[in-house]
Every structure is written in structure tokens, then in C-alpha cells.
C-alpha atoms as a PDB file:
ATOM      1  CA  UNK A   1     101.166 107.735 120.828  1.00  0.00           C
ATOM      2  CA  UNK A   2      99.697 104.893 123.341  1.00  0.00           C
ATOM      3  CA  UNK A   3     103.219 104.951 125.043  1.00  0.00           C
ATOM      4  CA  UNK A   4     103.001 108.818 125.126  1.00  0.00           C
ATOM      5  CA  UNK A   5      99.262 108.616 126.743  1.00  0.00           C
ATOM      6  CA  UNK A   6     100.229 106.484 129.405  1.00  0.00           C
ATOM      7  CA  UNK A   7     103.727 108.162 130.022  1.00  0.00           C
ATOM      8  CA  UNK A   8     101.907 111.551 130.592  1.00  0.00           C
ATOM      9  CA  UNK A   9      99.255 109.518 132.997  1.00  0.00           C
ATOM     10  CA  UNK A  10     101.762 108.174 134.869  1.00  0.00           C
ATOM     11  CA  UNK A  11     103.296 111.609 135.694  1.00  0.00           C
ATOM     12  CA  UNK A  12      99.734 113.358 136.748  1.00  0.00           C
ATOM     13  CA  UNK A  13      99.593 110.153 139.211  1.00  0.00           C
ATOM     14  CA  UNK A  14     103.164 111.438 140.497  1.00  0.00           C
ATOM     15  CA  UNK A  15     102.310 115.149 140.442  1.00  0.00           C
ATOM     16  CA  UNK A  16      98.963 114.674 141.867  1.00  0.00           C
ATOM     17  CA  UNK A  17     100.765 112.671 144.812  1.00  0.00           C
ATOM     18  CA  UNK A  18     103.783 115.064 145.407  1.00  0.00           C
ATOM     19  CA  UNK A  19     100.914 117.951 145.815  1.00  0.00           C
ATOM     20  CA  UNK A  20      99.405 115.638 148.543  1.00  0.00           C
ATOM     21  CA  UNK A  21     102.670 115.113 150.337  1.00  0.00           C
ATOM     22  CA  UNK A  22     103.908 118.750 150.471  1.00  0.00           C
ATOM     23  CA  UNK A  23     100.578 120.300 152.042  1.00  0.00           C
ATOM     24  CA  UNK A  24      98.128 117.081 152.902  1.00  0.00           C
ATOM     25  CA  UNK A  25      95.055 117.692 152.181  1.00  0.00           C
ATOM     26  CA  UNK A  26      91.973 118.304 154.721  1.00  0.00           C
ATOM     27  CA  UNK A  27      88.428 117.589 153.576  1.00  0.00           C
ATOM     28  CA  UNK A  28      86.943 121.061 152.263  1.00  0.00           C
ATOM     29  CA  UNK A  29      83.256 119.846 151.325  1.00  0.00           C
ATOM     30  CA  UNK A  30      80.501 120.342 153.255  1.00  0.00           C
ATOM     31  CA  UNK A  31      82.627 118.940 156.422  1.00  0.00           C
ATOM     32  CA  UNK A  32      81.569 115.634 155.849  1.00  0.00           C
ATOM     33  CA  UNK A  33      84.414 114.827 152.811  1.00  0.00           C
ATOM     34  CA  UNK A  34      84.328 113.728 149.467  1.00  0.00           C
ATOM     35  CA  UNK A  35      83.708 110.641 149.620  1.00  0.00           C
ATOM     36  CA  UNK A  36      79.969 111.115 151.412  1.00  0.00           C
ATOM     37  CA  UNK A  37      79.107 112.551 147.798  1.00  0.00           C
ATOM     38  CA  UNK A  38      79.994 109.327 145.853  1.00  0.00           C
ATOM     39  CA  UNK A  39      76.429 108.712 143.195  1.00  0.00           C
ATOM     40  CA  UNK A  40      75.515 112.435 143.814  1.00  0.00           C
ATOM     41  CA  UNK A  41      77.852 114.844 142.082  1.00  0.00           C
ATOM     42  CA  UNK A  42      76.614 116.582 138.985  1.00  0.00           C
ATOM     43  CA  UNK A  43      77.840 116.363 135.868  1.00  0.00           C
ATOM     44  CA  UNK A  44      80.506 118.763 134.704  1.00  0.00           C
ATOM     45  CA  UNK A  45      79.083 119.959 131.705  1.00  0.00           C
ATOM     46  CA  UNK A  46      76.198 118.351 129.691  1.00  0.00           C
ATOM     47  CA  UNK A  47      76.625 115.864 127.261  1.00  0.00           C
ATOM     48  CA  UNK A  48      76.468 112.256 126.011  1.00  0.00           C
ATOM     49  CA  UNK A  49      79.838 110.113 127.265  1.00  0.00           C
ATOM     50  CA  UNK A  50      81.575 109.465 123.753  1.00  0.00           C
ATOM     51  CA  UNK A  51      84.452 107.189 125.546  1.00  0.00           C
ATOM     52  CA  UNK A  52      84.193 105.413 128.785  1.00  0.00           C
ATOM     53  CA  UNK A  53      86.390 105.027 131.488  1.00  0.00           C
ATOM     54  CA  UNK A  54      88.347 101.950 131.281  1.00  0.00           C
ATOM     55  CA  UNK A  55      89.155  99.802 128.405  1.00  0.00           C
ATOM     56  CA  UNK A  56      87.948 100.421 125.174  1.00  0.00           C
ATOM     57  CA  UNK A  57      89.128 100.279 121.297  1.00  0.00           C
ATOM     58  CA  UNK A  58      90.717 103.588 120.025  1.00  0.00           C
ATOM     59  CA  UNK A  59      88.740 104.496 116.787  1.00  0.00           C
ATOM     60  CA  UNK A  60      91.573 106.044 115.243  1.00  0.00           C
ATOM     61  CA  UNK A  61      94.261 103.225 116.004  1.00  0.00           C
ATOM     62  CA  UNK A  62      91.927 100.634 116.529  1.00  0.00           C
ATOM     63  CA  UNK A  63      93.387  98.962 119.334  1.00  0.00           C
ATOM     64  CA  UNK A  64      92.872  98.388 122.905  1.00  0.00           C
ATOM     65  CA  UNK A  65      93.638 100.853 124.990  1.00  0.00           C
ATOM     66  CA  UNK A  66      92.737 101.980 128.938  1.00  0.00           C
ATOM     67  CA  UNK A  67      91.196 105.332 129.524  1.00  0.00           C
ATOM     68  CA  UNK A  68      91.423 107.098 132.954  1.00  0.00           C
ATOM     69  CA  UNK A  69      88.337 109.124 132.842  1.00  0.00           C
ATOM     70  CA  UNK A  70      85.643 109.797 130.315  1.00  0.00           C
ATOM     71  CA  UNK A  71      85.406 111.791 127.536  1.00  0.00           C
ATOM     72  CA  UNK A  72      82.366 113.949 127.301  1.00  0.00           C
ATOM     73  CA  UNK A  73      80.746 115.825 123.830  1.00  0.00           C
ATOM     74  CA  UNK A  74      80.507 119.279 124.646  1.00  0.00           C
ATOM     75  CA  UNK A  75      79.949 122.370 122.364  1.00  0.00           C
ATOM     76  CA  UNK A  76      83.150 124.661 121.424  1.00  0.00           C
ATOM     77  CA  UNK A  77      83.279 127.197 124.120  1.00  0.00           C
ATOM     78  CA  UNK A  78      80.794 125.911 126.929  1.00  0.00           C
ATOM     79  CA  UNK A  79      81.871 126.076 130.093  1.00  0.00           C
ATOM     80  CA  UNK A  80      82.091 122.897 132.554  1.00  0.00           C
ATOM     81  CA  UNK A  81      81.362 123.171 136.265  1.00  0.00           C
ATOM     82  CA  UNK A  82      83.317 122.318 139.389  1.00  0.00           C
ATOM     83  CA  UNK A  83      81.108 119.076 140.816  1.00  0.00           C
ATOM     84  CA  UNK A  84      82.460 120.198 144.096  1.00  0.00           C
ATOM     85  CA  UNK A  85      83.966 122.738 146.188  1.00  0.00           C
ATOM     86  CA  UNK A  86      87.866 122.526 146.425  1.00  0.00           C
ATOM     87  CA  UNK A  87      91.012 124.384 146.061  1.00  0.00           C
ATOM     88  CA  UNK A  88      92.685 124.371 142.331  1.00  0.00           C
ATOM     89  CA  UNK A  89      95.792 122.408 142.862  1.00  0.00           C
ATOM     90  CA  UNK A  90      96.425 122.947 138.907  1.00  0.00           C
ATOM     91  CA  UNK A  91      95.684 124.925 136.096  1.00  0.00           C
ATOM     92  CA  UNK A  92      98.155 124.879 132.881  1.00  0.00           C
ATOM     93  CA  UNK A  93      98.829 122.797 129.951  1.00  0.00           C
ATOM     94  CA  UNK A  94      99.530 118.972 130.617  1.00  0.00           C
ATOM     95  CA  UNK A  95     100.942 117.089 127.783  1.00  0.00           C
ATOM     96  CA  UNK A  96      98.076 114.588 126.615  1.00  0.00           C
ATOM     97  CA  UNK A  97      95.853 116.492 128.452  1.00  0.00           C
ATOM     98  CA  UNK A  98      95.882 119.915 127.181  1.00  0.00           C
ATOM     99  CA  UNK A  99      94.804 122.968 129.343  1.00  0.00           C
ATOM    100  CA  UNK A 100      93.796 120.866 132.687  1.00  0.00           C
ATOM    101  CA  UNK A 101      92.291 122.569 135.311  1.00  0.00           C
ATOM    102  CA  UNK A 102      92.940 120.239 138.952  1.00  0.00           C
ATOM    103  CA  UNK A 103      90.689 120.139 141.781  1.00  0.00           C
ATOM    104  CA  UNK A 104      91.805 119.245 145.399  1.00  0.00           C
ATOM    105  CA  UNK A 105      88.697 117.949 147.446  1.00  0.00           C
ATOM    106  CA  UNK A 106      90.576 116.793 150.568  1.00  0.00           C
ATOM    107  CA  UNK A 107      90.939 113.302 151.776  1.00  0.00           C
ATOM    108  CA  UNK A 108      92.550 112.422 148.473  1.00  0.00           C
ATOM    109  CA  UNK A 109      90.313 113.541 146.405  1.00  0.00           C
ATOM    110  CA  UNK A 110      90.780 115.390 143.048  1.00  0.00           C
ATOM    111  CA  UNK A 111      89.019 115.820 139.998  1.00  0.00           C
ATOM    112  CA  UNK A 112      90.625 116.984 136.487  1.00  0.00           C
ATOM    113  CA  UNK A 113      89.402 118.867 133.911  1.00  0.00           C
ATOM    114  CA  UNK A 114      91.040 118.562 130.533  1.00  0.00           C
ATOM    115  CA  UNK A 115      90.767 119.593 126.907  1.00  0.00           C
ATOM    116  CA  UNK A 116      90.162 123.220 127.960  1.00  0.00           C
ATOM    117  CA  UNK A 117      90.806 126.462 125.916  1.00  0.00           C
ATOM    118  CA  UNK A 118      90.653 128.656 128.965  1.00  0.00           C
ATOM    119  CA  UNK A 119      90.919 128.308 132.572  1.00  0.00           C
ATOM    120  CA  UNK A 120      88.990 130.756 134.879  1.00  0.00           C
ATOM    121  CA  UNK A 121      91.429 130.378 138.022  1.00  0.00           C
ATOM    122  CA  UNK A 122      94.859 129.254 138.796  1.00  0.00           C
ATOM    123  CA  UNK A 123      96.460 127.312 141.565  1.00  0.00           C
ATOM    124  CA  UNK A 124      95.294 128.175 144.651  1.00  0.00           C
ATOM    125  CA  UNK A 125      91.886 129.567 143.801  1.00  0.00           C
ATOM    126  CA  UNK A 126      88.928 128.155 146.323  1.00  0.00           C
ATOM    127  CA  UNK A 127      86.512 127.218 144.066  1.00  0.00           C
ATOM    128  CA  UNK A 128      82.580 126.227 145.181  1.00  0.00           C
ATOM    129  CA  UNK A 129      80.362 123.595 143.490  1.00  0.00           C
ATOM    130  CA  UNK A 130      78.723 123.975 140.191  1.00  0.00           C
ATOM    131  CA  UNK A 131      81.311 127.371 139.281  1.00  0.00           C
ATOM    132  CA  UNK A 132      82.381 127.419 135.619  1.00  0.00           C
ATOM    133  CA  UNK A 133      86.287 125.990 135.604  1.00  0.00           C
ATOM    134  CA  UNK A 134      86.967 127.105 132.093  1.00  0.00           C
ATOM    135  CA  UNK A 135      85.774 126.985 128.268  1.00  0.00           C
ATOM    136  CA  UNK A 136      85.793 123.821 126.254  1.00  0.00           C
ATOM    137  CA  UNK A 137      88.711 123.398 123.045  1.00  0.00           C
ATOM    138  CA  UNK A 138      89.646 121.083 120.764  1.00  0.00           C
ATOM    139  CA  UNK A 139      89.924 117.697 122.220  1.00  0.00           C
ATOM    140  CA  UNK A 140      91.648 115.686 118.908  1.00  0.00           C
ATOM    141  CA  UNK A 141      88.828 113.519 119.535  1.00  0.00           C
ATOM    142  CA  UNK A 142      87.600 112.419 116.472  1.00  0.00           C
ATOM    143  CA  UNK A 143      87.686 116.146 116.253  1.00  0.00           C
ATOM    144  CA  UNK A 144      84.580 116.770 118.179  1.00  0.00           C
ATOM    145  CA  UNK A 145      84.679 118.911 121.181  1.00  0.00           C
ATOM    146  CA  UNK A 146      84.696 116.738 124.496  1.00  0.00           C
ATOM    147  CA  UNK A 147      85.550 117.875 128.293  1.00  0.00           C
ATOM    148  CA  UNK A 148      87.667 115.391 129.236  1.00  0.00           C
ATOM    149  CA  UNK A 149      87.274 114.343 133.273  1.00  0.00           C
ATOM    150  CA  UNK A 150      88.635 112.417 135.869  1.00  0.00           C
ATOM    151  CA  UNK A 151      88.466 111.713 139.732  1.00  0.00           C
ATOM    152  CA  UNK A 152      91.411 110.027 141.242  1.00  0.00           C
ATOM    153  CA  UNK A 153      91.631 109.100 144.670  1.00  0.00           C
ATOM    154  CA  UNK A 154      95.646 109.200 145.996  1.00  0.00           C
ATOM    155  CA  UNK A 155      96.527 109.737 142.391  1.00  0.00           C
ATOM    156  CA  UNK A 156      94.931 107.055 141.448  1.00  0.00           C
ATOM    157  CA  UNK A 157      91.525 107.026 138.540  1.00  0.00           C
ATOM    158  CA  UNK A 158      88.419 106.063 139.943  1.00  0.00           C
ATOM    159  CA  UNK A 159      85.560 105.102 137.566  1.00  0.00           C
ATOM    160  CA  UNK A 160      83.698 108.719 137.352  1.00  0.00           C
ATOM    161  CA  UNK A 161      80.511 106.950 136.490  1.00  0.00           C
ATOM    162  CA  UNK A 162      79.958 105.749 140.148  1.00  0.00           C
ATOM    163  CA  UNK A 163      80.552 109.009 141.329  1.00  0.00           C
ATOM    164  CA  UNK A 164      78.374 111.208 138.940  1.00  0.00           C
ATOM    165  CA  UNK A 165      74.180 111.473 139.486  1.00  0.00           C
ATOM    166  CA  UNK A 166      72.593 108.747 137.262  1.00  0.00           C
ATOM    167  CA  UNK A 167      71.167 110.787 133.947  1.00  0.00           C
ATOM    168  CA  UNK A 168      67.691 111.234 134.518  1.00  0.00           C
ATOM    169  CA  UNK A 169      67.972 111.837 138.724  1.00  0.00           C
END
């Protein structure tokens, strides 16, 4: 299962670099890029982080393993928000990831929405900041509803925690 996880990581990376190649991206936020809102973006839905980005020790399997993004409790059917204004790059079922919803921000810049029952817009859809993306499933987390989410920067995961508002600002 491990080996599956990180197999279907390694092909977002590659699909979330192809989609870069074939139309490069220009910065869509606020003319100043992405990157100018690093520590400021809201959160996507709210909700205590139940696994962090990074390493940590899989309750179920109880070994080490390396997550890309964090996991987020959510209740069954809310609906996370866009924590910027992009272009949906994708919006279908990703093994490992269920329904994912992928937003382009320009310069590189994407952030993914997993875990999702429903998406509300499909590739090519502008979307603006703080817009519902879709409705919150069944994450096979310790079978609590979580959002899953990522940022990746050239296909590559960035911790989201130094991106998101500090909890209390």
C-alpha cells in the first residue's frame, strides 16, 4: 500500500509537470504571484491537522512513512475553499487521492485538493479565492472525514504549513 502511495505521488509530480510544459504557466494572483502570499493564505476548510506534512508513523501500519501534504478533519459534506485564485488544471479521480480537484496559480504554483465527493468545476474553470472547490468524502483515514491538501511548487510538495495563516491570525 506504501509502494502504491508513493507510486501514485510520483505520477501527480509528472502530470503536474507535463501540464506546466504544454501551456507554462503565468502568475494569475493579484499580479504580484504566488509566492508574495507565502504565511497568508487561508485555510481550505476548517479543522484541526490530523497528519502533518512530512514524516510521520501510519496508525494503521505503524510504520514510517512521508506525507506530501496534510490531512485535515472536516465534516462529511463541507465544502473547502480555493486559498487562491487560479485556473483548475484538474478535477477527476486520482488513484490514492480520490476525487482531486488541481489548482494552477502561475509561476509553478499549484495546490490539490483531495478526498472529495464532488467537484464544483472541471479543468479549465477560473476559479477566485475563498470559492467552494467541492464537498468533502470519505478519506479511509482512520475513517474520519479529512480534506486532504497540498501545494507543490514545479511538481514538487512544499510544507503547506508555511504557506497557510497561523491559527489564531
Amino acid at each position: 500500500m506504501v509502494r502504491e502511495l508513493e507510486d501514485s505521488s510520483e505520477k501527480l509530480r509528472e502530470m503536474i509537470e507535463a501540464l506546466d510544459k504544454e501551456k507554462p504557466s503565468e502568475p494569475v494572483v493579484n499580479g504580484k504571484g504566488f509566492e508574495a502570499l507565502k504565511g497568508q493564505l487561508p485555510w481550505p476548510i476548517t479543522g484541526a491537522v490530523v497528519v502533518p506534512f512530512g514524516k510521520y508513523n501510519d496508525p494503521q501500519y505503524n510504520i514510517p512513512v512521508f506525507k506530501n501534504g496534510i490531512e485535515i478533519k472536516a465534516a462529511k459534506g463541507s465544502e473547502p475553499k480555493a486559498v487562491a485564485e487560479g485556473k483548475v488544471a484538474y478535477a477527476d479521480w486520482f488513484k490514492g487521492y480520490g476525487l482531486l480537484l488541481i489548482i494552477n496559480h502561475g509561476s509553478g504554483y499549484h495546490s490539490l485538493y483531495g478526498h472529495l465527493s464532488e467537484t464544483f468545476h472541471k479543468t479549465g474553470d477560473i476559479i477566485k479565492k475563498n470559492v467552494a472547490v467541492g464537498k468533502i468524502g470519505e478519506s479511509g483515514f482512520s475513517n474520519v472525514p479529512t480534506l486532504y491538501f497540498e501545494i507543490r511548487h514545479k511538481g514538487k510538495p512544499v510544507d503547506p504549513a508555511q504557506w497557510l495563516k497561523k491559527k489564531g491570525r
